[in-house]
N, C-alpha and C. Protein backbone atom coordinates (compact mmCIF):
# COMPACT_ATOMS: atom_id res chain seq x y z
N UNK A 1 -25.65 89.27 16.38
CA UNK A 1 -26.33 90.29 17.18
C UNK A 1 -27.21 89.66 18.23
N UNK A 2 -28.10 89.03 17.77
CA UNK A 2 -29.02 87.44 18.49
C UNK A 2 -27.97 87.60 20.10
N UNK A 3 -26.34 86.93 19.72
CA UNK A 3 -26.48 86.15 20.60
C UNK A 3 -25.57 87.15 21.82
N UNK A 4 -24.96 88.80 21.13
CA UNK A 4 -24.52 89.54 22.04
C UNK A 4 -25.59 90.34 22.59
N UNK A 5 -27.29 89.82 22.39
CA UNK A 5 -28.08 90.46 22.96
C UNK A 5 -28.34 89.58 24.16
N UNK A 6 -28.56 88.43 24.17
CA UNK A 6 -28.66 87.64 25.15
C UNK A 6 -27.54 87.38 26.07
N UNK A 7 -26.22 87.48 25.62
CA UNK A 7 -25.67 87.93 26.72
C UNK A 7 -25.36 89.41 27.44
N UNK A 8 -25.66 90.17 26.92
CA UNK A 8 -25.99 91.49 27.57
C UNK A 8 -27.44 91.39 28.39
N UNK A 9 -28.39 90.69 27.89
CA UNK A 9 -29.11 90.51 29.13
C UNK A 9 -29.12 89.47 30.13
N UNK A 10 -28.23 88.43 29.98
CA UNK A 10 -27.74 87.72 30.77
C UNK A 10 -26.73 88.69 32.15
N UNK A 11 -26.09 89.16 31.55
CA UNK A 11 -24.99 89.66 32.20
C UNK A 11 -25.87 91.17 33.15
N UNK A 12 -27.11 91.92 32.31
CA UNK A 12 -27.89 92.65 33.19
C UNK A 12 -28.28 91.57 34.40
N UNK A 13 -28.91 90.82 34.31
CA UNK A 13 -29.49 90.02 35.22
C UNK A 13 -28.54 89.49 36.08
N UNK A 14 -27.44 88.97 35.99
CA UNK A 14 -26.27 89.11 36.85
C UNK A 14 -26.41 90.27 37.70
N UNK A 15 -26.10 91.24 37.04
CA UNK A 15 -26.04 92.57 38.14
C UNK A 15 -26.73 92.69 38.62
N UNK A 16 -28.09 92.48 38.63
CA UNK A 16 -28.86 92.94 39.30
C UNK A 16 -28.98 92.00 40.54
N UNK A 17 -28.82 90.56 40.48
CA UNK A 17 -28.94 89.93 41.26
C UNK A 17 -27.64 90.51 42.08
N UNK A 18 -26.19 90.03 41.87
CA UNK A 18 -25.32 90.85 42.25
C UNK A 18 -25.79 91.93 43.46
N UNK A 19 -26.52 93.09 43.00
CA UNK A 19 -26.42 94.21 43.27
C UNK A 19 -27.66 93.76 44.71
N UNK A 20 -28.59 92.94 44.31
CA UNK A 20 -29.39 92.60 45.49
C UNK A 20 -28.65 91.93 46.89
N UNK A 21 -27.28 91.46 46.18
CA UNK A 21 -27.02 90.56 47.33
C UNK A 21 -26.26 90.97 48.21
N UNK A 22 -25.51 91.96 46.87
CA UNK A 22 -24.93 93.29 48.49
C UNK A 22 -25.36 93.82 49.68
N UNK A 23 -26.53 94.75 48.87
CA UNK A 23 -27.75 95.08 49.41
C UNK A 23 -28.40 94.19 50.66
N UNK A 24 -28.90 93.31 50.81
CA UNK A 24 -28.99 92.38 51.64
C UNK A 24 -28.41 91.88 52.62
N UNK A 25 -26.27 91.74 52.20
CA UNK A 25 -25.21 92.04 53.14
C UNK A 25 -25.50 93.21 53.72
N UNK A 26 -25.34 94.44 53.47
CA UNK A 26 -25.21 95.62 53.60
C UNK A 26 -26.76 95.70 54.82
N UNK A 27 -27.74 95.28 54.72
CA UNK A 27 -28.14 95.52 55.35
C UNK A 27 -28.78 94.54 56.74
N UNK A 28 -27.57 93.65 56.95
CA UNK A 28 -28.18 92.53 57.66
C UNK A 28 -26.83 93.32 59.12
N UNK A 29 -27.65 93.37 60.07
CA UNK A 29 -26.62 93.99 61.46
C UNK A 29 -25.24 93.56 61.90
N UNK A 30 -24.04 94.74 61.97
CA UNK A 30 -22.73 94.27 62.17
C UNK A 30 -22.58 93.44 63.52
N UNK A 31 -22.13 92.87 63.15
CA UNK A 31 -22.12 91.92 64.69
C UNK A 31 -21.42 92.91 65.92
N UNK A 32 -21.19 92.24 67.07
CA UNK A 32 -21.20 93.00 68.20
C UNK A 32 -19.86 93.20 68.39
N UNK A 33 -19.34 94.44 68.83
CA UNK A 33 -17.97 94.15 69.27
C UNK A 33 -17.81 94.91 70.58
N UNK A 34 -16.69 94.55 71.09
CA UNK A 34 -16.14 95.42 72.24
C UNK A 34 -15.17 96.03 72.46
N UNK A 35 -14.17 96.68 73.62
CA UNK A 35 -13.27 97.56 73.43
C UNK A 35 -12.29 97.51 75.03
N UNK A 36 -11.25 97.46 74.83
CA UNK A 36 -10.76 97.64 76.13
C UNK A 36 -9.24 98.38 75.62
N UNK A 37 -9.22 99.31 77.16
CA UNK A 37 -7.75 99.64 77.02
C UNK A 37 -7.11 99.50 77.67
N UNK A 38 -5.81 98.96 76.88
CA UNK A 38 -4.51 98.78 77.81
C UNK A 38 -3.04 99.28 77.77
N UNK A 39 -2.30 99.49 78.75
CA UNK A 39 -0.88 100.16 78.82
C UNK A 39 -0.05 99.01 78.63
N UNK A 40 0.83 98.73 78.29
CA UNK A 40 1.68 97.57 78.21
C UNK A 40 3.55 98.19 78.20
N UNK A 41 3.29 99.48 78.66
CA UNK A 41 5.16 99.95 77.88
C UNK A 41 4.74 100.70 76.45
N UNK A 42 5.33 100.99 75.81
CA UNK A 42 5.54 100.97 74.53
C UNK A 42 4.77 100.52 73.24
N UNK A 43 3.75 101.93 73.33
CA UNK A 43 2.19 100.92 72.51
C UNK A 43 2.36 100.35 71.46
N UNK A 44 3.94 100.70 70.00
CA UNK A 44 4.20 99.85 69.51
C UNK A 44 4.18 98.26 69.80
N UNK A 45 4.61 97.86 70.65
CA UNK A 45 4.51 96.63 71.30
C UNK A 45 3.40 96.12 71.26
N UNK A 46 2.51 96.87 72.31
CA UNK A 46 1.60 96.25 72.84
C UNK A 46 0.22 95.89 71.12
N UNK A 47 0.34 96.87 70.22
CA UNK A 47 0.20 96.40 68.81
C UNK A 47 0.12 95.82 68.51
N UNK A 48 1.59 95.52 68.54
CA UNK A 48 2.41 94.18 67.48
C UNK A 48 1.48 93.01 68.25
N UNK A 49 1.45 92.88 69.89
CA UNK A 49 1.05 91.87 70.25
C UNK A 49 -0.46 91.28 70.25
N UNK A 50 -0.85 92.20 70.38
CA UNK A 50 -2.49 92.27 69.65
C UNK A 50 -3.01 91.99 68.16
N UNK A 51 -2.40 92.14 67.78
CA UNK A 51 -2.55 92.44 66.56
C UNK A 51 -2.42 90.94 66.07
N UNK A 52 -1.68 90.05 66.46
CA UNK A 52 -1.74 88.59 66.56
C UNK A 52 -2.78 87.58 66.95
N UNK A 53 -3.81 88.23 67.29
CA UNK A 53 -5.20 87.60 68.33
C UNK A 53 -6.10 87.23 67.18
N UNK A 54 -6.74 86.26 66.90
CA UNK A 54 -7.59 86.21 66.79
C UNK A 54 -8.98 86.81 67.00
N UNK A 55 -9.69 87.24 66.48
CA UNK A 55 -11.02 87.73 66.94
C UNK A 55 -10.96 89.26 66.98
N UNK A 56 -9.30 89.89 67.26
CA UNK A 56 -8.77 91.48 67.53
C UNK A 56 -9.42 92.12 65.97
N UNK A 57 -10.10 92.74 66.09
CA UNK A 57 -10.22 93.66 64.69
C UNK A 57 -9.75 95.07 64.77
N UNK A 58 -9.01 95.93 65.54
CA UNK A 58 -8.81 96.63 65.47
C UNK A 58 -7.55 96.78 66.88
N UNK A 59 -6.71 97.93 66.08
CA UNK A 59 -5.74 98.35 67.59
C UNK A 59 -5.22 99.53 67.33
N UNK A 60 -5.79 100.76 67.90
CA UNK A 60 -5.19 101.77 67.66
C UNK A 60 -4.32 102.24 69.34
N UNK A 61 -3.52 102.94 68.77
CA UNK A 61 -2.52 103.46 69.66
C UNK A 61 -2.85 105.17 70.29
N UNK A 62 -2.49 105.52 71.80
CA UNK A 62 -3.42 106.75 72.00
C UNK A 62 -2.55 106.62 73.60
N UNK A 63 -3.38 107.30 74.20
CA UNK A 63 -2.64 108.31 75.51
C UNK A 63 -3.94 107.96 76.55
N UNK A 64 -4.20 107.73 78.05
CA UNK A 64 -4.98 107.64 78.56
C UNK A 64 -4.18 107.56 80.09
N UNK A 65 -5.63 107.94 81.11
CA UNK A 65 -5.09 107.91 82.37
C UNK A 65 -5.21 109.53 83.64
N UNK A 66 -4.79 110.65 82.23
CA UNK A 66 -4.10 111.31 82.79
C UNK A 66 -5.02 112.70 82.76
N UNK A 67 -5.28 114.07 82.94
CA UNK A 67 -5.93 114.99 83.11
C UNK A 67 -5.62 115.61 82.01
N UNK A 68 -4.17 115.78 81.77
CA UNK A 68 -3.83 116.99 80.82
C UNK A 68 -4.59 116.64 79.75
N UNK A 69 -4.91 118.29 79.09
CA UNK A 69 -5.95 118.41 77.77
C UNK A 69 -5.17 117.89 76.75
N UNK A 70 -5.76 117.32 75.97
CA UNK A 70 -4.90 117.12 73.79
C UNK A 70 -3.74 116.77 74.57
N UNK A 71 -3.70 115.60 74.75
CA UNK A 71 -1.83 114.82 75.07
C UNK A 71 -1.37 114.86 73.77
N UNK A 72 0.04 114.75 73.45
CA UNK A 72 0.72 114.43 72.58
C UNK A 72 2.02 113.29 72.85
N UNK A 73 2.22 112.97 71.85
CA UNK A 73 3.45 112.08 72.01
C UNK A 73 4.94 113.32 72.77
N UNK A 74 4.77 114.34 72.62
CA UNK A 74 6.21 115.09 73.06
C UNK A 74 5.26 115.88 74.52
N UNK A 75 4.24 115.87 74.61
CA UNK A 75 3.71 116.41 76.25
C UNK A 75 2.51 115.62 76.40
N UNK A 76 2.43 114.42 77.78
CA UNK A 76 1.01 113.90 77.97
C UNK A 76 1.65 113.55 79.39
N UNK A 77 1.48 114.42 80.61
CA UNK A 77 2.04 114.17 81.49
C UNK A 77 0.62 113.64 82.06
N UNK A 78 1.44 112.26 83.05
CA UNK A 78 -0.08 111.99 83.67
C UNK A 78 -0.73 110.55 82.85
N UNK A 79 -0.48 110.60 81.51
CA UNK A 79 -0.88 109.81 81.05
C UNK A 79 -0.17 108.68 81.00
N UNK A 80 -0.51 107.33 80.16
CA UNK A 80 0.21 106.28 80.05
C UNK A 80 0.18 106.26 78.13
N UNK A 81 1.00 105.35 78.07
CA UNK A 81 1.17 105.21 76.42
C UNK A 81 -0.10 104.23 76.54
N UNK A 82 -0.98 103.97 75.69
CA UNK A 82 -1.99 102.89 75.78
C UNK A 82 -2.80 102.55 74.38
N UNK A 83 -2.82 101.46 74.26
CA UNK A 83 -3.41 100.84 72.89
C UNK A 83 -5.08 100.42 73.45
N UNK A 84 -5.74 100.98 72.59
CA UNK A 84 -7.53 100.67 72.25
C UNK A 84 -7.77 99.19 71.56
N UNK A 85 -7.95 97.99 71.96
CA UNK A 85 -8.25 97.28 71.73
C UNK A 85 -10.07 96.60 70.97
N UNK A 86 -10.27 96.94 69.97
CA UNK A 86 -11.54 96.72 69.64
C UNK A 86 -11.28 94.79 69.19
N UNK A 87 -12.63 94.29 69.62
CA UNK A 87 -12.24 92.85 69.67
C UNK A 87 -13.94 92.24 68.89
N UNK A 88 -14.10 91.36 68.61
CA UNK A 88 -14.87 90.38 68.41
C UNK A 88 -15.25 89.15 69.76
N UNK A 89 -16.21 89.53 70.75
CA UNK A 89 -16.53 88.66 71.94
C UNK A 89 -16.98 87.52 71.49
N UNK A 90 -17.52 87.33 70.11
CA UNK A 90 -17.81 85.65 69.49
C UNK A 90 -16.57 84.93 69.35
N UNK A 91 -15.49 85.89 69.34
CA UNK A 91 -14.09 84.87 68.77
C UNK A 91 -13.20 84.59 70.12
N UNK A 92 -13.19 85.81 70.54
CA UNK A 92 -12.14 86.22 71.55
C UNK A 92 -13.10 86.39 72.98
N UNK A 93 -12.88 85.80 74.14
CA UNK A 93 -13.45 86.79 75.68
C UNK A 93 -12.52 87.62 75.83
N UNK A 94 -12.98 88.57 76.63
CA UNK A 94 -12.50 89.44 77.66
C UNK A 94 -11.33 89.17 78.48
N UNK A 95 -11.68 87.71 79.90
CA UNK A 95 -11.05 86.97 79.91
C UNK A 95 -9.48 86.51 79.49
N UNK A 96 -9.89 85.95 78.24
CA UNK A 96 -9.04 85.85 77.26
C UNK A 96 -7.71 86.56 77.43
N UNK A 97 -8.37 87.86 76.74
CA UNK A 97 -7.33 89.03 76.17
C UNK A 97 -7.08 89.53 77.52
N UNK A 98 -7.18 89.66 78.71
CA UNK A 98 -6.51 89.68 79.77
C UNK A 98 -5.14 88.83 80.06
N UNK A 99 -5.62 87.38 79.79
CA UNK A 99 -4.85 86.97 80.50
C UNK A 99 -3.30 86.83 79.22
N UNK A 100 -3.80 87.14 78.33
CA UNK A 100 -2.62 86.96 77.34
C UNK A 100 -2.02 88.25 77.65
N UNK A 101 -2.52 89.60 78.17
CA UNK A 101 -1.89 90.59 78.18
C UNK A 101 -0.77 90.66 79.27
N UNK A 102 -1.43 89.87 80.46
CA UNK A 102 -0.43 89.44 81.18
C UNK A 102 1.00 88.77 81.15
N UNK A 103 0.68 88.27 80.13
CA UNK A 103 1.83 87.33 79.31
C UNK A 103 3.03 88.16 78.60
N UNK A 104 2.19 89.28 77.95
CA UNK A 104 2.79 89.94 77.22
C UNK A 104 3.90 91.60 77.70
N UNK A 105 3.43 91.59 79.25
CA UNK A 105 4.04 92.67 80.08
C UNK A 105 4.89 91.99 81.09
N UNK A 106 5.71 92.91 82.09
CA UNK A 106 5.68 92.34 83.22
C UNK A 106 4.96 93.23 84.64
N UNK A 107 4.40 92.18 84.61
CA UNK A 107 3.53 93.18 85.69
C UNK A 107 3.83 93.67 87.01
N UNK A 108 5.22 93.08 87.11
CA UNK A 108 5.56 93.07 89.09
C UNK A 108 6.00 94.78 89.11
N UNK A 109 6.77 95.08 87.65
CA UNK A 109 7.66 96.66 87.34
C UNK A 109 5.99 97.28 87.66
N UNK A 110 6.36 98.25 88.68
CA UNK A 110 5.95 99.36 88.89
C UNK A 110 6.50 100.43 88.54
N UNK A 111 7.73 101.04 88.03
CA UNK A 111 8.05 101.83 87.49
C UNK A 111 8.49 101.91 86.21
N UNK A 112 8.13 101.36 84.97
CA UNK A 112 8.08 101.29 83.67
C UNK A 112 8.16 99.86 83.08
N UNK A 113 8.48 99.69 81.66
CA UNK A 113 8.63 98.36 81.48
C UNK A 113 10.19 97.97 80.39
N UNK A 114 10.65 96.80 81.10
CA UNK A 114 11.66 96.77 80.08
C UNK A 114 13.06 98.57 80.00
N UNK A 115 13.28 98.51 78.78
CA UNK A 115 14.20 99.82 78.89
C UNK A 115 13.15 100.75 79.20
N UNK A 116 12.22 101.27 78.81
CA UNK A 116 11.48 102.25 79.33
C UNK A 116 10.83 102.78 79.99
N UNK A 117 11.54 103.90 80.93
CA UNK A 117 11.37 104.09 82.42
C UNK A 117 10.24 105.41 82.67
N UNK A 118 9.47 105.39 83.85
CA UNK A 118 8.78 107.07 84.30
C UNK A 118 7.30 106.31 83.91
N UNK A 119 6.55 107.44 84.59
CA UNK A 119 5.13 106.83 84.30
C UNK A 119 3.91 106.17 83.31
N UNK A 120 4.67 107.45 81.74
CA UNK A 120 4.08 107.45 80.84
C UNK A 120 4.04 105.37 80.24
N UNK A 121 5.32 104.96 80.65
CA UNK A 121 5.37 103.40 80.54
C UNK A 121 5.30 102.42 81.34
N UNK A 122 3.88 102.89 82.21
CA UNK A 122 3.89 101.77 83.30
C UNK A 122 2.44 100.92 82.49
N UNK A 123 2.08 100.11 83.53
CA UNK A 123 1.28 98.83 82.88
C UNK A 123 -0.23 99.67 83.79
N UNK A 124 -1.12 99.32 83.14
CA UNK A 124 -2.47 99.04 83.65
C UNK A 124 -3.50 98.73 82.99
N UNK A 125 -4.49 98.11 83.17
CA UNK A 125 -5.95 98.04 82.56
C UNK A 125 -6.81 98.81 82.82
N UNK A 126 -7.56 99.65 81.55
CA UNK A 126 -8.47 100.37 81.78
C UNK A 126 -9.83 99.90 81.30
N UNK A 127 -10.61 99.04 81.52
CA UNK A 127 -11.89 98.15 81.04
C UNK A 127 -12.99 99.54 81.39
N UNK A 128 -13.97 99.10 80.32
CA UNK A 128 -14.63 99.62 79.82
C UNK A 128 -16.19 100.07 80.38
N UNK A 129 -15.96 98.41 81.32
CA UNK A 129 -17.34 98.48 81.88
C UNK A 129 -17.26 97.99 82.75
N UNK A 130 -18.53 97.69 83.91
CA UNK A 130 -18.41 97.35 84.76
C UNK A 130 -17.67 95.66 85.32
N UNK A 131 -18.24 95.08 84.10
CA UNK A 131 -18.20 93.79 83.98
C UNK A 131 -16.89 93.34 83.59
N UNK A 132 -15.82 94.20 82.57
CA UNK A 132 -14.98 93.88 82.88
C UNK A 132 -13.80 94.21 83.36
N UNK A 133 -14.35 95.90 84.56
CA UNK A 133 -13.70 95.45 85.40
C UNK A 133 -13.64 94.33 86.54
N UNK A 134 -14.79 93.85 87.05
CA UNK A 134 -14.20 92.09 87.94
C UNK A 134 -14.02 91.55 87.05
N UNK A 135 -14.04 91.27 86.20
CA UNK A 135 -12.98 90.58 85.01
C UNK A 135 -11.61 90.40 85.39
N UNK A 136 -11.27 91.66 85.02
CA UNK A 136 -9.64 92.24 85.09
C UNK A 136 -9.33 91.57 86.64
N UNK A 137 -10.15 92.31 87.72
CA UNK A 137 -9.74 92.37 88.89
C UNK A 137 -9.46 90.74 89.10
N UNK A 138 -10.10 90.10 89.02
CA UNK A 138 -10.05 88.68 89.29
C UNK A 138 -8.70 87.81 88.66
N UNK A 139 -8.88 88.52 87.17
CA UNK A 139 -7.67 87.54 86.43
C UNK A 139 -6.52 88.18 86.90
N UNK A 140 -6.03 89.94 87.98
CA UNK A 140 -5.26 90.22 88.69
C UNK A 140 -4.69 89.11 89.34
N UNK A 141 -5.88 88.65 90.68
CA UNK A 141 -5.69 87.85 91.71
C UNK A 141 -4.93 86.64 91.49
N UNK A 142 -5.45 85.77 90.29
CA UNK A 142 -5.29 84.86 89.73
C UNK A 142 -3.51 84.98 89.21
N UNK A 143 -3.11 86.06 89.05
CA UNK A 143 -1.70 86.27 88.18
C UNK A 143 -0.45 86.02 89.79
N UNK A 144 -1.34 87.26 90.28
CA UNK A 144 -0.79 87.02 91.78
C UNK A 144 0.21 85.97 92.32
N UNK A 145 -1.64 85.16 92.11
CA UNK A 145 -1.15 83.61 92.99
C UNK A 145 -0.14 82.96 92.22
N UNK A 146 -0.06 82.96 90.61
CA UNK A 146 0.86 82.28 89.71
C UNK A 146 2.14 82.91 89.96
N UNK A 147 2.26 84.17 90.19
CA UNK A 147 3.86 84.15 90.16
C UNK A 147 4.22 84.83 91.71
N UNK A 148 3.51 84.33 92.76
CA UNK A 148 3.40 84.50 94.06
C UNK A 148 3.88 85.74 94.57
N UNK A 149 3.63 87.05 93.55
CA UNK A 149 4.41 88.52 93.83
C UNK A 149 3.21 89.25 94.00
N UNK A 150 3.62 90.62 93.94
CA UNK A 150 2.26 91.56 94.04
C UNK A 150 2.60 91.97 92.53
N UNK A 151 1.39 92.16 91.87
CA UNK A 151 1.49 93.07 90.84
C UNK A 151 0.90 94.22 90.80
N UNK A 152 1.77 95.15 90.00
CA UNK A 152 1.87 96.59 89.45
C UNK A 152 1.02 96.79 89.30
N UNK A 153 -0.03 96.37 88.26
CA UNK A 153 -0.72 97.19 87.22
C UNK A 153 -2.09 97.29 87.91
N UNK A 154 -2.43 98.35 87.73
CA UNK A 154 -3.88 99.07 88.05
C UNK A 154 -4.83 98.78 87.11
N UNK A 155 -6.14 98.05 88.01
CA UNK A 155 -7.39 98.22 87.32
C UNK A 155 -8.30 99.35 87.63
N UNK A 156 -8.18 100.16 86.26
CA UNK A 156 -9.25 101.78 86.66
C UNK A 156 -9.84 101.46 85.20
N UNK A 157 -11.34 101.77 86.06
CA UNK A 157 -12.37 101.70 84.80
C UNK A 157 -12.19 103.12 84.22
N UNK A 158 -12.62 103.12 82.77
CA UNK A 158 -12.15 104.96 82.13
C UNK A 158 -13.37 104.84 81.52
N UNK A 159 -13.98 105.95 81.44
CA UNK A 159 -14.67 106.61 80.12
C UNK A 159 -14.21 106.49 78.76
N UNK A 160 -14.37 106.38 77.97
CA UNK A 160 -14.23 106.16 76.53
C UNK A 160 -13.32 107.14 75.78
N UNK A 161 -14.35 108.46 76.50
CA UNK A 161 -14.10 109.90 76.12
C UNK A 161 -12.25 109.95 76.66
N UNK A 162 -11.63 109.57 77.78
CA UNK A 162 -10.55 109.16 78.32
C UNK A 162 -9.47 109.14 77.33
N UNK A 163 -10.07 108.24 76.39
CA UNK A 163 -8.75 107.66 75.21
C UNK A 163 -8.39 109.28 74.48
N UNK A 164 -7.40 109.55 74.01
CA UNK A 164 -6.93 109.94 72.96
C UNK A 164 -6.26 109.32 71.89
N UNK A 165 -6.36 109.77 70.54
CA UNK A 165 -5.55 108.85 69.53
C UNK A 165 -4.05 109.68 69.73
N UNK A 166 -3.28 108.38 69.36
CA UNK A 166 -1.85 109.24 69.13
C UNK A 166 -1.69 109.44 67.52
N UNK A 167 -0.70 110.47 67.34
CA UNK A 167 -0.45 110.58 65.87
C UNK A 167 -0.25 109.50 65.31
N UNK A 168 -0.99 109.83 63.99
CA UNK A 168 -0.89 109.01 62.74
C UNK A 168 0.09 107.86 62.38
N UNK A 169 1.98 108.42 62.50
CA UNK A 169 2.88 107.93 62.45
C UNK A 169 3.40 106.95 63.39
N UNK A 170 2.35 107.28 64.79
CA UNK A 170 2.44 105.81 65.81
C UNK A 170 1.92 104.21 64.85
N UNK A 171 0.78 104.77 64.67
CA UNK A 171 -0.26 103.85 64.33
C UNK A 171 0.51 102.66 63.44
N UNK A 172 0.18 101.06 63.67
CA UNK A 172 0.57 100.47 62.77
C UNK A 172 2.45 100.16 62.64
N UNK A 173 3.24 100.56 63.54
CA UNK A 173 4.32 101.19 63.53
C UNK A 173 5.44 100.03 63.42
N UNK A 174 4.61 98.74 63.94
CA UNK A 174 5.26 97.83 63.80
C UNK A 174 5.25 96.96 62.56
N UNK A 175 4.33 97.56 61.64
CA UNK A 175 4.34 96.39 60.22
C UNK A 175 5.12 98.14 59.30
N UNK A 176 4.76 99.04 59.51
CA UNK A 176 5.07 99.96 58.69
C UNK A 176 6.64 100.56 58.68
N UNK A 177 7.35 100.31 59.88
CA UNK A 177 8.49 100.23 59.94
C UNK A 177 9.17 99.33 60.90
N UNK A 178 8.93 98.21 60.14
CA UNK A 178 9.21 96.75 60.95
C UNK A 178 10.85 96.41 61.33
N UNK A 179 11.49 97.02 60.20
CA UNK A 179 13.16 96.98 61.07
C UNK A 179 13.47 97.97 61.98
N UNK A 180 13.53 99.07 62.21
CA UNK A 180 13.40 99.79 63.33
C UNK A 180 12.36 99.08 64.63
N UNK A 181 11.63 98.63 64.35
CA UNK A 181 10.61 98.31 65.45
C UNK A 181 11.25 97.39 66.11
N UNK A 182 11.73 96.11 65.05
CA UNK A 182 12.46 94.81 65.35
C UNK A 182 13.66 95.33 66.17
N UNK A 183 14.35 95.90 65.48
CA UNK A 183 15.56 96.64 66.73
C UNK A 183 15.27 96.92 68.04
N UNK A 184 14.36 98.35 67.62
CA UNK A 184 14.02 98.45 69.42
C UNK A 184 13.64 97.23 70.51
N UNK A 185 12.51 97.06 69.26
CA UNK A 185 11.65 95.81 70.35
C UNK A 185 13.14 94.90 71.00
N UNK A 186 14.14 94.45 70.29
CA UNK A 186 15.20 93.50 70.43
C UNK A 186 16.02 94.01 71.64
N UNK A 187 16.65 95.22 71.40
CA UNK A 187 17.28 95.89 72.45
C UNK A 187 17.40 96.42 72.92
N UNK A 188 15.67 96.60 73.60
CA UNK A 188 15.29 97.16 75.01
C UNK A 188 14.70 95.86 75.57
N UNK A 189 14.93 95.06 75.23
CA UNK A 189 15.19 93.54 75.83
C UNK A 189 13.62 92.77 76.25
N UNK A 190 12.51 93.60 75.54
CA UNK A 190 11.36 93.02 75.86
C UNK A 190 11.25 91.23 76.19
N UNK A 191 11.47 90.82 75.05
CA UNK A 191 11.32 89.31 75.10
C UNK A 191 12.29 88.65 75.64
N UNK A 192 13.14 88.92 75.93
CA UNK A 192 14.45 88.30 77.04
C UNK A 192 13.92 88.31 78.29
N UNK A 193 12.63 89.75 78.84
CA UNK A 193 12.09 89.54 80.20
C UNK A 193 11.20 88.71 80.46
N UNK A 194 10.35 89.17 78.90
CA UNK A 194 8.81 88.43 79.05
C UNK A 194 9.54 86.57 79.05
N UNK A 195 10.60 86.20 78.53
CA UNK A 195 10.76 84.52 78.78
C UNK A 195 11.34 84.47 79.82
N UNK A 196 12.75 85.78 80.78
CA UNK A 196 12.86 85.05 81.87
C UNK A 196 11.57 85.18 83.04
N UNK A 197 10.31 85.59 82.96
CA UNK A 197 9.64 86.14 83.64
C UNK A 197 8.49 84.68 83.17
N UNK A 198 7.82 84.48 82.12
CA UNK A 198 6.97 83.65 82.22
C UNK A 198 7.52 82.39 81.42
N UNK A 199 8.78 82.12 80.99
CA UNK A 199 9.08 80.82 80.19
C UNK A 199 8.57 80.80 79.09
N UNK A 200 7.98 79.75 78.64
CA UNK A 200 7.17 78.95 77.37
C UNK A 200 6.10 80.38 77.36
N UNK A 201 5.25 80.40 78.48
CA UNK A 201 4.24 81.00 77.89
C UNK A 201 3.91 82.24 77.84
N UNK A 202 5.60 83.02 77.51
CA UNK A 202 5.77 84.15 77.05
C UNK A 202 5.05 84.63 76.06
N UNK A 203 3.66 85.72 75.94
CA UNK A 203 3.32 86.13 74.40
C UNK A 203 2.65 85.02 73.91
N UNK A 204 2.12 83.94 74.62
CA UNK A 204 1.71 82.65 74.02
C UNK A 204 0.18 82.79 73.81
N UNK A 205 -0.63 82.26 72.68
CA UNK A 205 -2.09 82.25 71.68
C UNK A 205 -2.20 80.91 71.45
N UNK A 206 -3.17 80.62 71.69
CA UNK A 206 -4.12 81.01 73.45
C UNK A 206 -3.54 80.57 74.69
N UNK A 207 -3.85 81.63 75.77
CA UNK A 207 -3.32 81.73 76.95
C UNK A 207 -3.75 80.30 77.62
N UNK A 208 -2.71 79.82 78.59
CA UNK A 208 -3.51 78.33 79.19
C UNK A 208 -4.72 78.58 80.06
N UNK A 209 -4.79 80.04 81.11
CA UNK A 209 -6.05 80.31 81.97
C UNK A 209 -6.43 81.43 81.20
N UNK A 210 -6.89 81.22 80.56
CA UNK A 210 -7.47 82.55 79.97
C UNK A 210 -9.11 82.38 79.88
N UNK A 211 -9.35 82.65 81.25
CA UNK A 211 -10.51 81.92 82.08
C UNK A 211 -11.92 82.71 81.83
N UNK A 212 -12.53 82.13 80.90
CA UNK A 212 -13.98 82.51 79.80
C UNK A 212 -15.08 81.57 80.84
């Protein structure tokens, strides 16, 4: 009895310490994060490709751009398909995740990307703030000069309020139904453009100018 009393108060005293140290987690401030949105085609995609980043803690999929009220995946005229990028700025810049996004589209298509054609799948950046829009704008210029064309994609700063989520069944779409995804993604010929378009550093982590 002696010695299942002493470990029952052993094991109280555990918890309690335990329970302090949560407590202490729990109340020490979440670190900082940030948010940007972007169109890439096919927000499955643009997901999958995010979702590979370092520092990315979050990627939800949603509708932006456009006027019409409550978009949906079957009516969002106006809008673009577009993924919410929430990030970690200690791990990842701004910068950064620009210039890999570049990597990951093609930016010269002004009228959709890959097989998917009309507005809803064109490319643009929608930054968040002021700061990164000359961000964006700059690592534009910079893309420019690298592949000596004009590019497509529009930098428009949005309101927050801007985003919509898309349904549930978007979300995640590429780990949750990864052979269908793998198909499409395969033969609507994404990565056949993105390598004849940038080579090696097709989709490539970390970008070589991914200028922080």
């Amino acid at each position: 009895m002696k010695f299942r009393s002493v470990l029952s108060r052993a094991a109280l005293t555990l918890g309690l310490l335990c329970a302090g140290t949560a407590a202490a987690m729990a109340a020490e401030p979440a670190g900082k994060t940030e948010s940007v949105i972007l169109a890439g085609g096919c927000f499955w995609c643009v997901e999958s490709d995010f979702d590979k980043v370092p520092g990315v803690l979050e990627t939800v999929s949603g509708y932006a751009g456009g006027t019409f009220p409550n978009p949906t995946y079957e009516r969002h005229p106006g809008h673009r398909e577009v993924v919410r990028i929430t990030y970690d700025p200690a791990k990842v810049t701004f910068p950064q995740l620009v210039s890999y996004f570049w990597r990951t589209i093609d930016p010269v298509d002004g009228a959709g990307q890959f097989c998917d054609r009309g507005e809803a799948y064109t490319t643009a950046i929608y930054p968040l703030t002021s700061e990164q829009t000359e961000q964006a704008n700059r690592s534009k210029a910079h893309i420019e000069e690298v592949l000596g064309k004009k590019v497509a994609t529009p930098v428009i700063q949005l309101d927050p309020k801007g985003f919509t989520e898309a349904e549930g069944y978007h979300q995640n779409y590429h780990t949750i139904n990864s052979i269908k995804y793998s198909f499409y993604r395969y033969s609507c010929g994404r990565d056949a453009r993105l390598k004849q378009l940038w080579g090696d550093d097709a989709g490539k982590w970390p970008p070589r100018d991914g200028m922080s």
